[in-house]
Protein backbone atom coordinates (compact mmCIF):
# COMPACT_ATOMS: atom_id res chain seq x y z
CA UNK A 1 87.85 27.93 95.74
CA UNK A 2 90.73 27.48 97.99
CA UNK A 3 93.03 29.56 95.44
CA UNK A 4 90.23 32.03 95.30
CA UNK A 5 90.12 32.84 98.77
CA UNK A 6 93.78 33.35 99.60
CA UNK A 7 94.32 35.56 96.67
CA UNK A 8 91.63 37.71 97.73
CA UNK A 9 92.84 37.76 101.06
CA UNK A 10 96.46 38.56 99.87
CA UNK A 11 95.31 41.34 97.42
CA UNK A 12 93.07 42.70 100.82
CA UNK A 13 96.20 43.05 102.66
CA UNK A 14 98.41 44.40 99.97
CA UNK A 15 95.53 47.48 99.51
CA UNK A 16 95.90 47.51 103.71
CA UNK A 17 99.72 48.07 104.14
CA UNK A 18 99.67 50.60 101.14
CA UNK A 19 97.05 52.81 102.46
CA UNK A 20 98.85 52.87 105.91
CA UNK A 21 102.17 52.58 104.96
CA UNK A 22 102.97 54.82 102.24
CA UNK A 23 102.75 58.56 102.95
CA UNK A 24 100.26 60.83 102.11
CA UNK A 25 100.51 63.70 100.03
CA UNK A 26 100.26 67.09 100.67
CA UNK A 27 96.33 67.90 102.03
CA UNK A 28 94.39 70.63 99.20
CA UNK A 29 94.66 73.96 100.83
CA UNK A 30 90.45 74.18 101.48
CA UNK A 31 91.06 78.38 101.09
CA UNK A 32 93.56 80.80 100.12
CA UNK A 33 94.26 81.32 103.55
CA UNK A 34 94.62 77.94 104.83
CA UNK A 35 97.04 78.12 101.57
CA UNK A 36 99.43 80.77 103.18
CA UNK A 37 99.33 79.16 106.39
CA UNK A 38 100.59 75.93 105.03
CA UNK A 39 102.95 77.44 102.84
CA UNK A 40 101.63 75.86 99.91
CA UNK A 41 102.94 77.15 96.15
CA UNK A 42 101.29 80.46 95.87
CA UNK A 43 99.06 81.33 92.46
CA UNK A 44 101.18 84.46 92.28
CA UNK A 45 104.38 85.27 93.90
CA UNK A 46 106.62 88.63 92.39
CA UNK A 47 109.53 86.40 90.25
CA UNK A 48 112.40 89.30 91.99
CA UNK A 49 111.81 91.65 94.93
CA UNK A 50 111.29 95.21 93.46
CA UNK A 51 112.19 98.58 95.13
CA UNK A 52 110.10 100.12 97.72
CA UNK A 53 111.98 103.54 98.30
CA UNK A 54 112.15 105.11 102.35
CA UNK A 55 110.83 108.68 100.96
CA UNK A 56 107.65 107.68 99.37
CA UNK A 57 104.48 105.87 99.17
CA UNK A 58 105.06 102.75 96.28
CA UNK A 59 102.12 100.99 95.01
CA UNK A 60 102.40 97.60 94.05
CA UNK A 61 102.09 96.84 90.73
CA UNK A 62 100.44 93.37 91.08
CA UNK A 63 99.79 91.45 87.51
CA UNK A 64 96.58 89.89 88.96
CA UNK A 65 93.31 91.56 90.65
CA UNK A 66 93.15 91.97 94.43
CA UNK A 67 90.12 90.45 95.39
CA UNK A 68 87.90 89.18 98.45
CA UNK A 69 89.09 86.80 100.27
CA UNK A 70 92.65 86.68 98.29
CA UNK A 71 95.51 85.63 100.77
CA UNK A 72 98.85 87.62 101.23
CA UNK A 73 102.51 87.25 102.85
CA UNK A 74 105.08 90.27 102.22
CA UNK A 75 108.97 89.37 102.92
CA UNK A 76 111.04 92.74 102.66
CA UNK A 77 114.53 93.58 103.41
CA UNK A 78 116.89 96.61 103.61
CA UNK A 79 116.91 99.38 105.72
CA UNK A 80 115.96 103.68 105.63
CA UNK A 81 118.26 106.37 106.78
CA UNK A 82 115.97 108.53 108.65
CA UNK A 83 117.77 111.73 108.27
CA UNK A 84 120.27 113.52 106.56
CA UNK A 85 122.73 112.69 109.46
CA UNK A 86 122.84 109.00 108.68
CA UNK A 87 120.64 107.96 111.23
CA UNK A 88 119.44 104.16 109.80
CA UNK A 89 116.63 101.65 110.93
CA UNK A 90 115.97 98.51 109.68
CA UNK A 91 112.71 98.13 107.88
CA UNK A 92 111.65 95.86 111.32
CA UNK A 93 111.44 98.94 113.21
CA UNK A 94 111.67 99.17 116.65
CA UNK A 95 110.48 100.44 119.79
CA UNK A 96 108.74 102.00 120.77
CA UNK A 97 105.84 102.08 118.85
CA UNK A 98 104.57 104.99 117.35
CA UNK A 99 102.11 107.44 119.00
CA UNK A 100 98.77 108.42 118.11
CA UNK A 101 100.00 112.37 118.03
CA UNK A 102 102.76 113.14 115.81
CA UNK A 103 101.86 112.27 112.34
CA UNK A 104 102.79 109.02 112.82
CA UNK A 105 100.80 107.02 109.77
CA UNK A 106 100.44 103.71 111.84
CA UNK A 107 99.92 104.58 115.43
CA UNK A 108 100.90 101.49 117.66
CA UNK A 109 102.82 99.89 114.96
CA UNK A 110 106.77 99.69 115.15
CA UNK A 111 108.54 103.00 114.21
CA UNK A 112 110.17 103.23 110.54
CA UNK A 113 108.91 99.87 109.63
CA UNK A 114 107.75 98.61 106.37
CA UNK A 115 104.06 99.49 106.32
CA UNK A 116 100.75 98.62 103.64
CA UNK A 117 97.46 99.42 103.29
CA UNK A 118 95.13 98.92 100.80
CA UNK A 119 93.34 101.35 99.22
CA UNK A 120 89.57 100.16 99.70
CA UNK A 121 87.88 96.86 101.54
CA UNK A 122 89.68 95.59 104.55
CA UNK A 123 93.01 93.55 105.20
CA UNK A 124 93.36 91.18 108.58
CA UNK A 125 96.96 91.03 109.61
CA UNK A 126 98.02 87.92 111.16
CA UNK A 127 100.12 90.38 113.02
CA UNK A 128 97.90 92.50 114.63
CA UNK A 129 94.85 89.91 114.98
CA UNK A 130 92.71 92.60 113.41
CA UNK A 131 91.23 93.90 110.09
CA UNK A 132 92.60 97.35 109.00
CA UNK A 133 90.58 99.02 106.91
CA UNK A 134 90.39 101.22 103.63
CA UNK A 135 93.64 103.35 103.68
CA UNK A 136 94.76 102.33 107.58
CA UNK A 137 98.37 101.68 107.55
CA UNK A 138 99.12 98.00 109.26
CA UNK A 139 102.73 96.68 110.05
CA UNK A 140 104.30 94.56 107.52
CA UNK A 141 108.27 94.95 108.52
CA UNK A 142 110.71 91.72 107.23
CA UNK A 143 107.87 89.26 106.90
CA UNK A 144 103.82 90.17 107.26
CA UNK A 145 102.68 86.92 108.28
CA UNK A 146 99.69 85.72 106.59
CA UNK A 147 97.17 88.23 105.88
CA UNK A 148 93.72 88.19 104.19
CA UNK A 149 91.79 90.79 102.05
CA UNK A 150 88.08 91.03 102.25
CA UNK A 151 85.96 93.41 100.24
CA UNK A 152 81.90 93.55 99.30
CA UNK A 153 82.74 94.96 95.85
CA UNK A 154 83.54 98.41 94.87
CA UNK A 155 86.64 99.86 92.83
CA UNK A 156 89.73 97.56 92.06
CA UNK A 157 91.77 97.90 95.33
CA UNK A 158 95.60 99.15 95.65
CA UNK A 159 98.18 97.55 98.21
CA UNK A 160 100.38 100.28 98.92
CA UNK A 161 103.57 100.54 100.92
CA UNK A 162 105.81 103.00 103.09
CA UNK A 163 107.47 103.27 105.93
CA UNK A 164 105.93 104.46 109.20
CA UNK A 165 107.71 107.44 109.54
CA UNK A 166 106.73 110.92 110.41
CA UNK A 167 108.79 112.70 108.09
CA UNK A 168 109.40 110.43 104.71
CA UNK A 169 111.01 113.58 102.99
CA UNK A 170 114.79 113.04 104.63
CA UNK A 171 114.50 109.63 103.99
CA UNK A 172 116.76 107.91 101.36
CA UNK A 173 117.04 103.48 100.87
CA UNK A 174 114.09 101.40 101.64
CA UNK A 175 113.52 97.78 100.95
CA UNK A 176 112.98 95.03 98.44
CA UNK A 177 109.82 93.92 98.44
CA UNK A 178 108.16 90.40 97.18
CA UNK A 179 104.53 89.67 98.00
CA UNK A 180 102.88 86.43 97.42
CA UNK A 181 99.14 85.93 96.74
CA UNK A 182 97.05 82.95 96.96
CA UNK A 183 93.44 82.72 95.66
């Protein structure tokens, strides 16, 4: 009984010192969100960055649906020459931001940076601390931050990008683009 009671004891501690000694592993990501936030392995990321030219609107061509509540982080670099002078920006922007008048696409955001919107249902940027809605540009620059799409239905939605600019047509570069989705 003696024997009995010791081994027990022993195999009670052993189960003990594991639990608190060895370390955890990495906590399930409870949403998509929570998965950007802790950087966890996306479900989708773009396997090279692909061109997103400075004189033009570029949709991306994303091999999975966009759907609600999907989570999102865009890394871009390069940089658009604004004119035919050689005038070049980085895709960051800068300041200041653009104005509402001006034909400016995203008022408020950094001028001649990267820029997205989707094309129907909402996106909250991280960024901005706000949701942008259908076909509102929001700033995306060298890195979005974590951003997440909401919709109640309705067509297939497009994430599009540019550059908030007020004259794309002397533009010429742009940036390389990877997105990253988690759902």
């Amino acid at each position: 009984m003696k024997a009995r009671t010791i081994i027990s004891t022993a195999t009670a501690f052993t189960l003990i010192l594991a639990v608190v000694l060895l370390p955890a592993g990495p906590a399930a990501a409870d949403t998509a969100l929570d998965g950007c936030y802790d950087s966890t392995t996306p479900q989708h990321q773009d396997p090279t960055a692909w061109p997103a030219p400075g004189s033009r609107q570029t949709t991306w061509s994303s091999p999975i649906s966009i759907i609600h509540s999907d989570a999102f982080r865009v890394r871009a670099q390069g940089s658009i020459q604004i004119d035919r002078w050689g005038t070049t920006k980085s895709i960051a922007g800068e300041l200041p931001v653009a104005p509402a008048t001006g034909g400016w696409p995203a008022p408020g955001a950094p001028r001649y940076a990267l820029i997205a919107r989707v094309t129907t249902g909402s996106m909250w940027v991280k960024k901005t601390s706000r949701d942008h809605g259908p076909n509102s540009w929001f700033p995306v620059g060298t890195d979005s931050d974590c951003m997440l799409y909401s919709s109640n239905g309705g067509p297939v939605p497009q994430l599009v990008f540019t550059f908030n600019d007020n004259n794309l047509g002397d533009n010429s570069g742009g940036a390389g683009v990877v997105v990253r989705q988690w759902f």
